[in-house]
C-alpha atoms as a PDB file:
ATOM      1  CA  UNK A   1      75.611 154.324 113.052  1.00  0.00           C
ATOM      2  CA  UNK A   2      73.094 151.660 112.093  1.00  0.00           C
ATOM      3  CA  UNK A   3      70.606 150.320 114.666  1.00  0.00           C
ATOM      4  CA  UNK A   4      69.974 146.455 114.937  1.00  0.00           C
ATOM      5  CA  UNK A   5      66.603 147.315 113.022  1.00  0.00           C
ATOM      6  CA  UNK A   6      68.981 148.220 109.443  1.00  0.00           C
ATOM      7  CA  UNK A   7      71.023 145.094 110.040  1.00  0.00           C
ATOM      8  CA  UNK A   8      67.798 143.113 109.937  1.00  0.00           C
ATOM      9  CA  UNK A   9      66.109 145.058 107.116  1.00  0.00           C
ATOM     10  CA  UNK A  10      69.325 144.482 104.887  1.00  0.00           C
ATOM     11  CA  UNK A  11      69.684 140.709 106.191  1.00  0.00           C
ATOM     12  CA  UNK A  12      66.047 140.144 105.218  1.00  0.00           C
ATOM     13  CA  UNK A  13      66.957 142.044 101.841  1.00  0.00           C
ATOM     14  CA  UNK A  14      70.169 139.983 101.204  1.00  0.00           C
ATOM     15  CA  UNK A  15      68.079 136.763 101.912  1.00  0.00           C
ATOM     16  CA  UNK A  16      65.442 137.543  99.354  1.00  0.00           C
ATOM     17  CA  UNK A  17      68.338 138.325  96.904  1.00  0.00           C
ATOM     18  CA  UNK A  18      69.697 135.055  97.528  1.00  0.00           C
ATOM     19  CA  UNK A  19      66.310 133.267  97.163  1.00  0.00           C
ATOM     20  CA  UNK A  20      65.770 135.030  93.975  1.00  0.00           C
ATOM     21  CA  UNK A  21      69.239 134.382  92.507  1.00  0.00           C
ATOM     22  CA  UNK A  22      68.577 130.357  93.400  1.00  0.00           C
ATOM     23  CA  UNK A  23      65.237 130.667  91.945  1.00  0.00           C
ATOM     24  CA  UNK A  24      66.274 131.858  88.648  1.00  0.00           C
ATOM     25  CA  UNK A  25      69.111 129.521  88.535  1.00  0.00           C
ATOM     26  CA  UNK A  26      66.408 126.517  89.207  1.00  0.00           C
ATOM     27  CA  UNK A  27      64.788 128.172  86.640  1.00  0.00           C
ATOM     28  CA  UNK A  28      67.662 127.981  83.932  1.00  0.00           C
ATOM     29  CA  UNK A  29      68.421 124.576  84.591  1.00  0.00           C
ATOM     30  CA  UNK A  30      64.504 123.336  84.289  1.00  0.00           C
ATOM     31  CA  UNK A  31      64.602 125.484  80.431  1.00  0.00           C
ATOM     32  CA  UNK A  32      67.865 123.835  79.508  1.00  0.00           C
ATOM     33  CA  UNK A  33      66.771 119.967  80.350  1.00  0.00           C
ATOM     34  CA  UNK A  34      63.070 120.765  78.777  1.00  0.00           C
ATOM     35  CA  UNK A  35      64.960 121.687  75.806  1.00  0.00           C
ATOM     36  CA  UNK A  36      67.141 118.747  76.192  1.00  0.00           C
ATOM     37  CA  UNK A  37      63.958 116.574  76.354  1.00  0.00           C
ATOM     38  CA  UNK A  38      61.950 118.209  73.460  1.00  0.00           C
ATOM     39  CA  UNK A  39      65.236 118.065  71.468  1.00  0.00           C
ATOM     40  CA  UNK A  40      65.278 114.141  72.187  1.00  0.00           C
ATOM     41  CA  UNK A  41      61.406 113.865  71.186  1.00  0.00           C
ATOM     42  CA  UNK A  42      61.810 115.440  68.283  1.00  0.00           C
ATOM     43  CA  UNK A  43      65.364 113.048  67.044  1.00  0.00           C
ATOM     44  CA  UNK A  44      62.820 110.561  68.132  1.00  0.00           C
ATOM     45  CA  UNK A  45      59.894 111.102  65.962  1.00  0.00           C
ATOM     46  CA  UNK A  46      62.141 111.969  63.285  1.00  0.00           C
ATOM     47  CA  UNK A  47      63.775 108.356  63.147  1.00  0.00           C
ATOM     48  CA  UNK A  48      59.398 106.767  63.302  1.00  0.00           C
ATOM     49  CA  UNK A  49      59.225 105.158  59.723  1.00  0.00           C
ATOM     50  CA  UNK A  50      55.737 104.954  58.299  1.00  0.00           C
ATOM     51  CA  UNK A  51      54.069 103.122  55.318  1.00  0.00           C
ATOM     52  CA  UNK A  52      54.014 105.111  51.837  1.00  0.00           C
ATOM     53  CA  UNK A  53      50.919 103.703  50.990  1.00  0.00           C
ATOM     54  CA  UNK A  54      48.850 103.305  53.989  1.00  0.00           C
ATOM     55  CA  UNK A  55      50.987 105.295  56.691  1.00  0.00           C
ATOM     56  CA  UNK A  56      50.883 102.874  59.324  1.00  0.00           C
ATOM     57  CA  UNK A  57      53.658 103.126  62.064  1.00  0.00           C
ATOM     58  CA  UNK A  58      56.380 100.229  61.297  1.00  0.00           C
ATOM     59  CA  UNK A  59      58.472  98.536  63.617  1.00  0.00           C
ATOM     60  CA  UNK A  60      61.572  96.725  62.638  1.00  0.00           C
ATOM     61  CA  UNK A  61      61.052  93.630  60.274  1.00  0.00           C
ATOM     62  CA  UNK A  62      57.388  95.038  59.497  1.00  0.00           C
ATOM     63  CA  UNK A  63      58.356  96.937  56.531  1.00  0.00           C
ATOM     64  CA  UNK A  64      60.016  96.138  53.336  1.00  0.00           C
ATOM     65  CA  UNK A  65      62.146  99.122  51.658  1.00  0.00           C
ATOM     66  CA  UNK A  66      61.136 100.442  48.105  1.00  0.00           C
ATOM     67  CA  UNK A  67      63.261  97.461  45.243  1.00  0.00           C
ATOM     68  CA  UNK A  68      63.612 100.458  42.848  1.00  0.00           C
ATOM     69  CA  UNK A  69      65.943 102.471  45.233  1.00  0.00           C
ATOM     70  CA  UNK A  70      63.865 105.493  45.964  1.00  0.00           C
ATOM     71  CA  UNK A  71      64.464 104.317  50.036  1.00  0.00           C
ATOM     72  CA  UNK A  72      60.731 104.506  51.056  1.00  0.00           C
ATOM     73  CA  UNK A  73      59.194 101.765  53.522  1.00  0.00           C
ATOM     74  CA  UNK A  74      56.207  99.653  52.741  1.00  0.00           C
ATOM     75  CA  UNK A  75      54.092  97.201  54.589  1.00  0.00           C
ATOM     76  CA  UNK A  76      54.818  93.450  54.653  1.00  0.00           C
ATOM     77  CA  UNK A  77      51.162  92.602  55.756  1.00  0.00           C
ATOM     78  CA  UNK A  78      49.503  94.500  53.533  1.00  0.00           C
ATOM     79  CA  UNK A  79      50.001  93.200  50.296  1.00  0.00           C
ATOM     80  CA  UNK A  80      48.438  95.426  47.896  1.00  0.00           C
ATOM     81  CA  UNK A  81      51.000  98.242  49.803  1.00  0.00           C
ATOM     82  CA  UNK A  82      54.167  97.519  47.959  1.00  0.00           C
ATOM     83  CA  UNK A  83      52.283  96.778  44.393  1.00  0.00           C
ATOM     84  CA  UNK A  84      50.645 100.129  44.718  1.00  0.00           C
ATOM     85  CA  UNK A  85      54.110 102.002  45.912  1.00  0.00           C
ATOM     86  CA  UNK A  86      55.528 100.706  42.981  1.00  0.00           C
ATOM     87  CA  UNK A  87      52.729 102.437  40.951  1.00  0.00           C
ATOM     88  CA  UNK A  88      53.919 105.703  42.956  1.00  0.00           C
ATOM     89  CA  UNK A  89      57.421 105.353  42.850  1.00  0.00           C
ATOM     90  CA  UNK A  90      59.580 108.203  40.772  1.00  0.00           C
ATOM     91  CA  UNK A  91      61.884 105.519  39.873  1.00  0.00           C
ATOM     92  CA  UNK A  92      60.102 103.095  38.268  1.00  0.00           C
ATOM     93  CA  UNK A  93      60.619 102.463  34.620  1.00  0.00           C
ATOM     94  CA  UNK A  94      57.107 104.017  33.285  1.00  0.00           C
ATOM     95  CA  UNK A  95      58.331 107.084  34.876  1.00  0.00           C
ATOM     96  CA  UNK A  96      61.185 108.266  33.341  1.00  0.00           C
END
């Protein structure tokens, strides 16, 4: 025979359970969309396109690509950044 004392004990136990159970679920979905977000982040960075020469951050139409096919970017302000990527390139005729 239980008393009305056990039925609240195991109600109060059941509704800890329950807030536990929700908790950790909360939990699991925060981890997944964090990972979501630092998996965006890093597609994002990944697709940045910097300068060979001087490493500045290019936007689109700032930047010319490499004209002896190795695929690099270089500034269109800076001048002297596409004469001396040329002087780095691996496929430019000196080098081979």
């Amino acid at each position: 025979m239980t008393t009305h004392v056990d039925e609240q004990v195991q109600a109060r136990i059941a509704a800890a359970k329950a807030k536990r159970e929700l908790q950790a679920e909360q939990r699991a979905e925060l981890a997944a969309n964090r990972q979501a977000g630092l998996t965006a982040r890093k597609k994002a960075k990944g697709k940045r396109l910097y300068c060979a020469t001087c490493a500045r951050l290019q936007w689109r139409g700032t930047y010319y690509r490499c004209p002896l096919g190795c695929g690099v970017a270089v500034c269109r302000k800076n001048p002297h950044c596409g004469n001396t990527h040329l002087r780095q390139c691996d496929n430019r005729p000196e080098a081979s």
